[in-house]
Protein backbone atom coordinates (compact mmCIF):
# COMPACT_ATOMS: atom_id res chain seq x y z
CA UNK A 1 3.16 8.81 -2.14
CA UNK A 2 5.34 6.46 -3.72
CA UNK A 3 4.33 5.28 -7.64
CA UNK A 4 5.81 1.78 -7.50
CA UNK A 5 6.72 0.05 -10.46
CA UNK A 6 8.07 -3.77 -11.06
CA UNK A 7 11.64 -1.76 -11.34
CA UNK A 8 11.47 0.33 -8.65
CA UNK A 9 10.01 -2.69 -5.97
CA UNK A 10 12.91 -4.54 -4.59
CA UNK A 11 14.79 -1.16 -3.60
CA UNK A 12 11.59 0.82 -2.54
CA UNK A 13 9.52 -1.59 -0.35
CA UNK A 14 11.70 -4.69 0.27
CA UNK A 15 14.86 -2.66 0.98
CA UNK A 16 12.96 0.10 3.13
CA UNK A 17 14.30 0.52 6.34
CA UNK A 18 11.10 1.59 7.52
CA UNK A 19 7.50 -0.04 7.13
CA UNK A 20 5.91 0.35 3.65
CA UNK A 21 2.39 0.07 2.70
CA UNK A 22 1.19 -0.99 -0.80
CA UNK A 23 -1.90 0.28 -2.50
CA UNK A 24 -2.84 -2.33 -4.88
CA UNK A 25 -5.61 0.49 -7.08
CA UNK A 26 -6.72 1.29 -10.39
CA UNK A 27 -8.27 4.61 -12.36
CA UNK A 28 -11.61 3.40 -12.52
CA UNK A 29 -12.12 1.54 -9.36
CA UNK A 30 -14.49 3.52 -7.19
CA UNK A 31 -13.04 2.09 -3.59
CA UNK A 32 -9.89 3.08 -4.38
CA UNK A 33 -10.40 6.59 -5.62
CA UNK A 34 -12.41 6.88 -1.43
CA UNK A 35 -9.65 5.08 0.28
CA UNK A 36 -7.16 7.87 -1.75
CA UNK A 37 -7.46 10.75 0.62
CA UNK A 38 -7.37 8.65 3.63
CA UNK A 39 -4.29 6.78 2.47
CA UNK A 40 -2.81 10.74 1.82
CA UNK A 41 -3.83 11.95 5.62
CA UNK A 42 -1.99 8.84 6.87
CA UNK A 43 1.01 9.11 4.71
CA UNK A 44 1.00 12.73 6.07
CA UNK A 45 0.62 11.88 9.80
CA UNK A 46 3.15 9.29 9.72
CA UNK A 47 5.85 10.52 7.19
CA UNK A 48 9.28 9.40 8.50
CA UNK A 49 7.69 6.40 10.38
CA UNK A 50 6.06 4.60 7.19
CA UNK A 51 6.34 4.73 3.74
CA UNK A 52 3.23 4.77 1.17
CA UNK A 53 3.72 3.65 -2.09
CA UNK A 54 0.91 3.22 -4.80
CA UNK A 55 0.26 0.27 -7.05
CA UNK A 56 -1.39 0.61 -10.45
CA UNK A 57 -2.59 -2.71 -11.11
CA UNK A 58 -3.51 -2.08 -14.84
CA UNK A 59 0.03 -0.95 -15.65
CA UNK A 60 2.05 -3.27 -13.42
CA UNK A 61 0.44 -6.44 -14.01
CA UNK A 62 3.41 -8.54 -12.71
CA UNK A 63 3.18 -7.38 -9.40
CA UNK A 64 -0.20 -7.46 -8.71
CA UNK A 65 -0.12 -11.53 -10.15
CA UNK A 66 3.48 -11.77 -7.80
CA UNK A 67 0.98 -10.94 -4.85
CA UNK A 68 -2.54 -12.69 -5.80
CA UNK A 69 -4.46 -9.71 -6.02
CA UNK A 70 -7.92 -10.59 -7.14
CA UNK A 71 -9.84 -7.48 -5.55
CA UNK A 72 -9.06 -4.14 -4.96
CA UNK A 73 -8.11 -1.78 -3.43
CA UNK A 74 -5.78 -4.64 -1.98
CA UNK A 75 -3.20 -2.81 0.81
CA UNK A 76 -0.18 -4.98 1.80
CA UNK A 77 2.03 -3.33 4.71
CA UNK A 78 5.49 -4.64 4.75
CA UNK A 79 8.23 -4.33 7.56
CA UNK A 80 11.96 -5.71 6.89
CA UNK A 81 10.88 -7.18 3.15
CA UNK A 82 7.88 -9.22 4.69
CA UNK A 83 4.40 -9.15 4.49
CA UNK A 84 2.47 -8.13 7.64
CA UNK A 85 -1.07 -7.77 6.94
CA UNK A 86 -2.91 -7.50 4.02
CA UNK A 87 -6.68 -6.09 3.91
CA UNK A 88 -9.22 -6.21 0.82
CA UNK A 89 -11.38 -3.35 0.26
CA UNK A 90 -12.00 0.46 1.10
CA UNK A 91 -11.02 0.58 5.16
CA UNK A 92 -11.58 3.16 7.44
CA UNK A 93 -8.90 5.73 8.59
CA UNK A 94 -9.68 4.17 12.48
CA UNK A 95 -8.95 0.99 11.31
CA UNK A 96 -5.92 1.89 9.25
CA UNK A 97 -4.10 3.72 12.05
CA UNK A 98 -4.57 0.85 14.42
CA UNK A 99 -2.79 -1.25 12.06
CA UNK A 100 0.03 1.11 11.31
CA UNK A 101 0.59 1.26 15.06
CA UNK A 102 0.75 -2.03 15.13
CA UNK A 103 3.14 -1.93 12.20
CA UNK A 104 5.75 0.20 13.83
């Protein structure tokens, strides 16, 4: 998984040639540290297809204000440099594979 930083953005996610999906997390955020190892299992079953890319909101302010995140864990998936979907809040794996499917 992917740390992404307000340098490594435009070339990582909007210049993917493949789907990317944003965690929007922080250290002490309980959510995020449960959605973690489902966001690994799905980075695992669809390496190749989608790309995963973490989000620490504490140290990259700037992007988490560029995309309005007031809540997290906050996932944006991206395909060709747009926005997709967005969801607020721990998610099931279930749920997260239907939208990935979706997504590709």
């Amino acid at each position: 998984m992917l740390n992404i930083t307000k340098d490594s953005f435009e070339k990582e996610v909007m210049s993917s040639e493949i789907p990317v999906v944003l965690d929007f997390w922080a250290t002490w955020c309980g959510p995020c540290r449960m959605l973690a190892p489902v966001l690994d299992e799905l980075a695992e079953k669809y390496d190749g297809k989608v790309r995963f890319g973490k989000v620490n909101v504490d140290d990259e302010p700037l992007l988490a204000s560029r995309f309005g995140i007031a809540s997290i864990p906050t996932l944006i998936f991206f395909k060709n440099g747009k926005i997709q979907k967005q969801t607020v809040g721990y998610r099931e794996k279930k749920e997260l594979d239907e939208i990935l499917r979706d997504l590709i």
